[in-house]
N, C-alpha and C. Protein backbone atom coordinates (compact mmCIF):
# COMPACT_ATOMS: atom_id res chain seq x y z
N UNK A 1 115.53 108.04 101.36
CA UNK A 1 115.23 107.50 102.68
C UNK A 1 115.64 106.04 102.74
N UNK A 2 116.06 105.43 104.28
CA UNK A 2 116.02 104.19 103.84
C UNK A 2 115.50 103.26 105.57
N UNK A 3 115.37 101.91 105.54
CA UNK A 3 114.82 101.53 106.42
C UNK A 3 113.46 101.71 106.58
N UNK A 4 113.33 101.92 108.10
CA UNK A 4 111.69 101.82 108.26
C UNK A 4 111.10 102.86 107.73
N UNK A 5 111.65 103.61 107.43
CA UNK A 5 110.49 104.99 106.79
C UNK A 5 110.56 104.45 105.16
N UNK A 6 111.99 103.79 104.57
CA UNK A 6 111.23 103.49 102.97
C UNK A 6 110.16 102.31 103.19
N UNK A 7 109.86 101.05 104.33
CA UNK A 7 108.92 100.52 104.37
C UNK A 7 107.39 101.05 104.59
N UNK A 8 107.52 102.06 105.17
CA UNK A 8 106.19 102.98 105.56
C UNK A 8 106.20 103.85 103.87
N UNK A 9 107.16 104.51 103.71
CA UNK A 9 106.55 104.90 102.19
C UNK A 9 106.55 104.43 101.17
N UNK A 10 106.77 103.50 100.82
CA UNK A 10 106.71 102.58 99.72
C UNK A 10 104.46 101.78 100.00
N UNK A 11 104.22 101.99 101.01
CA UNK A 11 103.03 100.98 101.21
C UNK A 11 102.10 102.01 100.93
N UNK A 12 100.88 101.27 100.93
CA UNK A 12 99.57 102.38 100.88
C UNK A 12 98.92 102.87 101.99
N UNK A 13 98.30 103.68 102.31
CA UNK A 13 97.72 103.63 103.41
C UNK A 13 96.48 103.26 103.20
N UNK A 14 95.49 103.07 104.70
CA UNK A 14 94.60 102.37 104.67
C UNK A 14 93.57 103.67 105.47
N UNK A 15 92.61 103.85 105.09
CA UNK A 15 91.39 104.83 105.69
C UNK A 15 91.14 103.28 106.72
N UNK A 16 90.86 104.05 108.00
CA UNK A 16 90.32 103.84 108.95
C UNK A 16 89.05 104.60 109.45
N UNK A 17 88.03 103.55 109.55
CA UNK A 17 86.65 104.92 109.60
C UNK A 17 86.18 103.99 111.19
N UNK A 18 85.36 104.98 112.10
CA UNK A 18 85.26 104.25 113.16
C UNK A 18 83.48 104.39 113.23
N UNK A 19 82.81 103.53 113.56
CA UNK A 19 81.30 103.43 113.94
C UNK A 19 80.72 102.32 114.97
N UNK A 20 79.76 103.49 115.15
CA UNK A 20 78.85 102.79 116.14
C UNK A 20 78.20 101.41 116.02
N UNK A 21 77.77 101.48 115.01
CA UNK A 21 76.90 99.79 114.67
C UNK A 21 77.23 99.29 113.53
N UNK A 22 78.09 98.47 113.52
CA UNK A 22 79.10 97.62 112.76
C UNK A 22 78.29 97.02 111.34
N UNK A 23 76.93 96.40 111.48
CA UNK A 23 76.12 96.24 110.31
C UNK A 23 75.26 97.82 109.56
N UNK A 24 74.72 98.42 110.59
CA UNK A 24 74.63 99.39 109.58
C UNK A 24 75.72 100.35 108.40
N UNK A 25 76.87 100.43 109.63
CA UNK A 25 78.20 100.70 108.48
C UNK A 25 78.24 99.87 107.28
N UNK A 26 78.11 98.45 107.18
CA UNK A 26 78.57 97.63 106.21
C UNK A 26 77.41 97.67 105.27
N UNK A 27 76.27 97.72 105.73
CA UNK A 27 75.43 97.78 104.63
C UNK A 27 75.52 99.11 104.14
N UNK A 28 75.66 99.73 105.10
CA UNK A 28 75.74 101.70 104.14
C UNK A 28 77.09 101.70 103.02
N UNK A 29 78.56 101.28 103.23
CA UNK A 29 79.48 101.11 102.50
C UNK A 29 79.73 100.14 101.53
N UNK A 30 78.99 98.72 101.30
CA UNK A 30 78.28 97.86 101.07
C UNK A 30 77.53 98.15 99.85
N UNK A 31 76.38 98.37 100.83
CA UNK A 31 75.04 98.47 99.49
C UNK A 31 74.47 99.70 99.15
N UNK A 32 75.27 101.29 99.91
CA UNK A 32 75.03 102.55 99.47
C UNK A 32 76.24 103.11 98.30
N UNK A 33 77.63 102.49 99.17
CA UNK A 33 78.26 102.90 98.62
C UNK A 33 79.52 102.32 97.30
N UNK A 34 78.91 100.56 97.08
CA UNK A 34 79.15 100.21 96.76
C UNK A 34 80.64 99.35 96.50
N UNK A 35 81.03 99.66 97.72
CA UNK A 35 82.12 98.93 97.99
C UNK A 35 82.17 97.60 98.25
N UNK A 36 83.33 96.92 97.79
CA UNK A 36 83.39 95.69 98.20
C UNK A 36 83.90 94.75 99.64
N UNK A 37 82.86 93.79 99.57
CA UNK A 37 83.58 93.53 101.45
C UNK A 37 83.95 92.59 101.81
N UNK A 38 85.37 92.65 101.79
CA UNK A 38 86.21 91.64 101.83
C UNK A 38 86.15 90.86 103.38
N UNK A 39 86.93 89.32 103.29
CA UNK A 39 86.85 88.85 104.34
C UNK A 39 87.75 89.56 105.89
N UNK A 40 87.65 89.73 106.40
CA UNK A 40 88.55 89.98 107.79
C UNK A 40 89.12 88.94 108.67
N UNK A 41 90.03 89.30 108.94
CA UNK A 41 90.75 88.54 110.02
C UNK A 41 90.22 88.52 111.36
N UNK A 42 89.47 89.31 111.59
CA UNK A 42 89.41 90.20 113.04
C UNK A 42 87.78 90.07 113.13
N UNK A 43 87.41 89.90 114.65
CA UNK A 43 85.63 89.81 114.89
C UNK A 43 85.46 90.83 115.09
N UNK A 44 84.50 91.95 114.73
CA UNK A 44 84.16 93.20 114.81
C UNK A 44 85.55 94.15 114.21
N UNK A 45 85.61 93.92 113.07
CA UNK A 45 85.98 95.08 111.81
C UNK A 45 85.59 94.52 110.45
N UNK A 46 85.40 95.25 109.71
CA UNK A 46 84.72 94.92 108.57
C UNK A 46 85.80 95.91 107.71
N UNK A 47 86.50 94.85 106.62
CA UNK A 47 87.54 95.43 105.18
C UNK A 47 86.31 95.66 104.02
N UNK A 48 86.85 96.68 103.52
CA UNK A 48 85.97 96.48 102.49
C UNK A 48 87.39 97.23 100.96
N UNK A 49 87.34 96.77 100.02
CA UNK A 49 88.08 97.27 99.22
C UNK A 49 87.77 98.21 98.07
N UNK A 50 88.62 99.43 98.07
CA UNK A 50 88.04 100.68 96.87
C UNK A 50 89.31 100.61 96.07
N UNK A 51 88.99 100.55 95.03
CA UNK A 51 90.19 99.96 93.85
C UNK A 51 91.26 99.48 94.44
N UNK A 52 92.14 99.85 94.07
CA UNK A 52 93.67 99.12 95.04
C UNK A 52 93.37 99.28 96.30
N UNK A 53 92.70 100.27 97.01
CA UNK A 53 93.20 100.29 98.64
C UNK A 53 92.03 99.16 99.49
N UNK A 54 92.45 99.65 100.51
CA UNK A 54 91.47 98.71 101.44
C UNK A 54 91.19 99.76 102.20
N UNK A 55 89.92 99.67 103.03
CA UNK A 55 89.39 100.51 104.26
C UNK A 55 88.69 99.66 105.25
N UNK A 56 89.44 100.35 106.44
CA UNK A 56 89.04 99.27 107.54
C UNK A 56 87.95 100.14 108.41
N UNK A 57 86.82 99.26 108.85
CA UNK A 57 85.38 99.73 109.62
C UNK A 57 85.44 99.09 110.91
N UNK A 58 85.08 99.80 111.73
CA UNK A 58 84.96 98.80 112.96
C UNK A 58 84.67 99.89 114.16
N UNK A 59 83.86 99.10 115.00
CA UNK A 59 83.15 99.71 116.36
C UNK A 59 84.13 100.30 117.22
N UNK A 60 83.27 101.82 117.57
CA UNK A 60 84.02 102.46 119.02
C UNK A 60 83.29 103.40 119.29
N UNK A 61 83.41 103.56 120.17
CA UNK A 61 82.47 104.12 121.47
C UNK A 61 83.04 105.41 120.48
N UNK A 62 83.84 106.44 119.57
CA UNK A 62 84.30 107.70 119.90
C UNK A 62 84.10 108.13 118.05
N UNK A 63 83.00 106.99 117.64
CA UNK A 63 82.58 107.06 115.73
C UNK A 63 81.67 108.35 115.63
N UNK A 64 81.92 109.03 114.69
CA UNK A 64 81.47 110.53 114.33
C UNK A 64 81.69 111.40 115.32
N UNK A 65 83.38 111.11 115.79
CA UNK A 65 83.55 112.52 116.77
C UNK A 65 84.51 113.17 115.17
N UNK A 66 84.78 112.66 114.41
CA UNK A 66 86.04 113.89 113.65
C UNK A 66 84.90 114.61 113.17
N UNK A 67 85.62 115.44 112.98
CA UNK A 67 84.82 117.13 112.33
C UNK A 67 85.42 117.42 110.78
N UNK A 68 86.44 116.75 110.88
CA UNK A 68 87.18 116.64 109.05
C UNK A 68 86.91 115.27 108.44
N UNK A 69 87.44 115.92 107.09
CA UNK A 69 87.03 114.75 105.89
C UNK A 69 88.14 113.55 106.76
N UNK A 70 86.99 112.11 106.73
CA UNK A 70 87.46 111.39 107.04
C UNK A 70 88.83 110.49 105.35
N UNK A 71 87.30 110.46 104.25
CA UNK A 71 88.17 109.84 103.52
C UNK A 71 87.85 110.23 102.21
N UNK A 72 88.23 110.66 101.52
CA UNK A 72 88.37 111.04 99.71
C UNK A 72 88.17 110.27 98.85
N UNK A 73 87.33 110.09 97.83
CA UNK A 73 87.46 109.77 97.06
C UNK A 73 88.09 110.25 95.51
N UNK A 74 88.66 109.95 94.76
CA UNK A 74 89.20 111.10 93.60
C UNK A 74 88.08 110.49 92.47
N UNK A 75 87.32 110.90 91.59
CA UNK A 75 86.33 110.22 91.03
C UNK A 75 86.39 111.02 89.38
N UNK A 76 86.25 110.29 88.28
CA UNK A 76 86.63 111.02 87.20
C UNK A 76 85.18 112.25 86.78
N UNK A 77 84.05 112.03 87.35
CA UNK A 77 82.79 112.58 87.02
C UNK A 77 82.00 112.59 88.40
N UNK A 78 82.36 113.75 89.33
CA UNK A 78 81.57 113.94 91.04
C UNK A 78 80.09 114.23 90.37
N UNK A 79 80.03 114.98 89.87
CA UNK A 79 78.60 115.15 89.32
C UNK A 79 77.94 114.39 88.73
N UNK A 80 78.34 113.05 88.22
CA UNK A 80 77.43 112.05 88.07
C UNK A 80 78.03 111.02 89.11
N UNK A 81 78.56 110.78 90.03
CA UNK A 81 78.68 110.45 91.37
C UNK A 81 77.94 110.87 92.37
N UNK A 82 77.61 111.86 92.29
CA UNK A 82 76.86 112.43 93.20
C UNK A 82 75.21 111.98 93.19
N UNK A 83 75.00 112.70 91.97
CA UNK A 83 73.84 111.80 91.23
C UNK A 83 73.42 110.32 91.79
N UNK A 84 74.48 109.90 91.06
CA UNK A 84 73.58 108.21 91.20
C UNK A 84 73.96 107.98 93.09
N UNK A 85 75.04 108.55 93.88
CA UNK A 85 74.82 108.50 95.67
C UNK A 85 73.27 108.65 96.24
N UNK A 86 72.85 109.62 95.43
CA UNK A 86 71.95 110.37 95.86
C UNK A 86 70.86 109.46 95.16
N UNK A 87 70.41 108.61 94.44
CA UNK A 87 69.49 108.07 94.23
C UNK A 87 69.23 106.44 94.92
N UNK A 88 70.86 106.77 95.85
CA UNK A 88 70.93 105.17 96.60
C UNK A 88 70.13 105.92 98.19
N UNK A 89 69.95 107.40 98.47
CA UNK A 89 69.25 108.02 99.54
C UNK A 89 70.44 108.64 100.08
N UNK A 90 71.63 108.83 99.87
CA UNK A 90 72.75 109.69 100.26
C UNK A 90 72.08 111.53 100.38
N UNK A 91 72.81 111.98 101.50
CA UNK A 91 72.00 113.29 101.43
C UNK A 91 73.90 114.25 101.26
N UNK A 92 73.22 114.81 100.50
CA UNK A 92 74.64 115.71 100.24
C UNK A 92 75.05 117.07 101.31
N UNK A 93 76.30 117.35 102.05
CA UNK A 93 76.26 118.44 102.82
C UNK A 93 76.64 119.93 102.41
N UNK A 94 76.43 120.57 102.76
CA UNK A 94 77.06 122.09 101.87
C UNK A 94 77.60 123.20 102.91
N UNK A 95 78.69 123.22 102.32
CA UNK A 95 79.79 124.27 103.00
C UNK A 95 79.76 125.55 102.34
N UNK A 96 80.00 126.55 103.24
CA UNK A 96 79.99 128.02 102.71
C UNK A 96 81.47 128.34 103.03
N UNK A 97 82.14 127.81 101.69
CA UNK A 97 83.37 128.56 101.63
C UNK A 97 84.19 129.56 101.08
N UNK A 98 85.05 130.18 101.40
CA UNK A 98 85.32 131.65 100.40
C UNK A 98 85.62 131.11 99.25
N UNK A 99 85.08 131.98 97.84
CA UNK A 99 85.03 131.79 96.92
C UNK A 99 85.10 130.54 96.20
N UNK A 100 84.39 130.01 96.69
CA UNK A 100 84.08 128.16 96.37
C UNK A 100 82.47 128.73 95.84
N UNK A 101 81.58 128.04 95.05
CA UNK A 101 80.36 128.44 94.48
C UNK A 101 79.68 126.97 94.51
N UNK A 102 78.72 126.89 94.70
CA UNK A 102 77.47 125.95 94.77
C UNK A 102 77.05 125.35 93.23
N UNK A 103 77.03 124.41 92.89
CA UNK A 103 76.35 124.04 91.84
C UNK A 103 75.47 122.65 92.34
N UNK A 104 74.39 123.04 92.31
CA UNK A 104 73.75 121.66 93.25
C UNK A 104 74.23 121.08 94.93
N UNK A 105 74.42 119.88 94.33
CA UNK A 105 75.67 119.58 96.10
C UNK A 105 77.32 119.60 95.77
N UNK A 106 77.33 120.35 94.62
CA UNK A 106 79.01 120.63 94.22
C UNK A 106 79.59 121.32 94.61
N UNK A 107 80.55 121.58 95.14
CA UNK A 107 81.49 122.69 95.45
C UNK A 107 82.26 123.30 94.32
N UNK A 108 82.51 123.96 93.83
CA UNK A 108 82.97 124.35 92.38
C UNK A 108 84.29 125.63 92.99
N UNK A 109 85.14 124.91 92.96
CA UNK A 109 86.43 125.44 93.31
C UNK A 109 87.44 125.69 91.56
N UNK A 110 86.97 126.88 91.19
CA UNK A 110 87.58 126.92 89.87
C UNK A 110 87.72 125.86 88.78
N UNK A 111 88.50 125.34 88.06
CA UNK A 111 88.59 123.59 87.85
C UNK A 111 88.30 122.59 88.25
N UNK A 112 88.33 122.52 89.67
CA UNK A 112 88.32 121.20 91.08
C UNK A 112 86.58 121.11 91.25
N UNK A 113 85.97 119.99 91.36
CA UNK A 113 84.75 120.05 91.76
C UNK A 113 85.11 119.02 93.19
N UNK A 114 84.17 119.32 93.76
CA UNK A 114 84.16 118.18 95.51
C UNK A 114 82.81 118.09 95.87
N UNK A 115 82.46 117.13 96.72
CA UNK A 115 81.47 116.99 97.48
C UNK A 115 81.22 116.07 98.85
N UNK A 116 80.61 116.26 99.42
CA UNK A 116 80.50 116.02 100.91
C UNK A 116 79.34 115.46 101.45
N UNK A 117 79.74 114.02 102.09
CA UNK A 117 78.44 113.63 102.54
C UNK A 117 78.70 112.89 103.63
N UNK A 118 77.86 111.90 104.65
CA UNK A 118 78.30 111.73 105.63
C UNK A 118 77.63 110.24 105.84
N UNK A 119 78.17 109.38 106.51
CA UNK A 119 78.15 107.98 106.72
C UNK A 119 76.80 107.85 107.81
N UNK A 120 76.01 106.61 108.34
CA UNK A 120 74.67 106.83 109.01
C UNK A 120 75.77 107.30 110.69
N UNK A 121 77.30 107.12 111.56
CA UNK A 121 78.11 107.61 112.25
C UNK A 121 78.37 109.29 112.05
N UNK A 122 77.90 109.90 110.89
CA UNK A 122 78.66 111.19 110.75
C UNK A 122 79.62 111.03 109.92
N UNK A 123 80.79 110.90 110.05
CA UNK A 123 82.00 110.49 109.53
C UNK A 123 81.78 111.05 107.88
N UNK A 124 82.49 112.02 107.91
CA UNK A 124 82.02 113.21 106.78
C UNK A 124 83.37 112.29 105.49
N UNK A 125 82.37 111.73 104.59
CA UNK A 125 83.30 111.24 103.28
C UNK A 125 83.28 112.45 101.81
N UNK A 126 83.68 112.89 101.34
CA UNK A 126 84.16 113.48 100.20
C UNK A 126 84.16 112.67 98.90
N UNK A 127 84.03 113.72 97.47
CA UNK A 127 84.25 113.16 96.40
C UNK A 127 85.20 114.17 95.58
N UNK A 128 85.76 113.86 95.34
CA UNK A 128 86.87 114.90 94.17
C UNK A 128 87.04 114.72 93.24
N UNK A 129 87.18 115.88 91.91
CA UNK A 129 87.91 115.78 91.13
C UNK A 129 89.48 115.14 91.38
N UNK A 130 89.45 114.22 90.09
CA UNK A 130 90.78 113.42 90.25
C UNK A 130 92.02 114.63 89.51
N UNK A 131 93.44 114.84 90.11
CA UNK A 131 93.99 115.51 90.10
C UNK A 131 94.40 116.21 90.75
């Protein structure tokens, strides 16, 4: 490829999550989820950074309309991720999917483990096996 599409794929992308009340987001991603929160350019959005990437927060009237995983995490151990989420008051969600099996709030997809939980907006975040 070359031009504007090798500038678009060469970069990272950035999760964009949208919410209603701009401090409860930051303290939930913040001080639930332990992210870091970087300065912003901008009055009403809040950066916060997850290893290399960045994720941008910020108010709109239309936060917890998606119905899909907003944003992934790939995590080397979901089951002790999950764990210590859940002792910050994270509530875990559970899907009934074909031949996917339950282990606690795990999804147990053969090899792959995942899990699912949701921001104080809705905004349904995930944890994955990395791979």
């Amino acid at each position: 490829m070359n031009g504007v599409i090798d500038m678009i794929s060469n970069e990272p992308a950035v999760a964009t999550i949208a919410v209603k009340d701009l401090q409860a987001a930051m303290d939930f991603y913040e001080k639930k989820i332990g992210l870091k929160k970087i300065p912003s350019p901008q009055e009403g959005v809040a950066l916060f950074e997850s290893g290399p990437t960045r994720m941008i927060v910020y108010k709109s009237e239309f936060a917890g309309t998606n119905k899909a995983t907003a944003v992934t995490w790939a995590v080397d151990d979901v089951d002790g991720t999950v764990r210590e989420l859940k002792s910050t008051g994270i509530s875990f969600e559970r899907y009934d999917f074909p031949n996917v099996k339950l282990e606690g709030d795990v999804h147990v997809f053969g090899k792959h483990r995942a899990a699912w939980f949701k921001d104080p907006d809705g905004n349904i975040l995930a944890l994955s096996t990395k791979g």
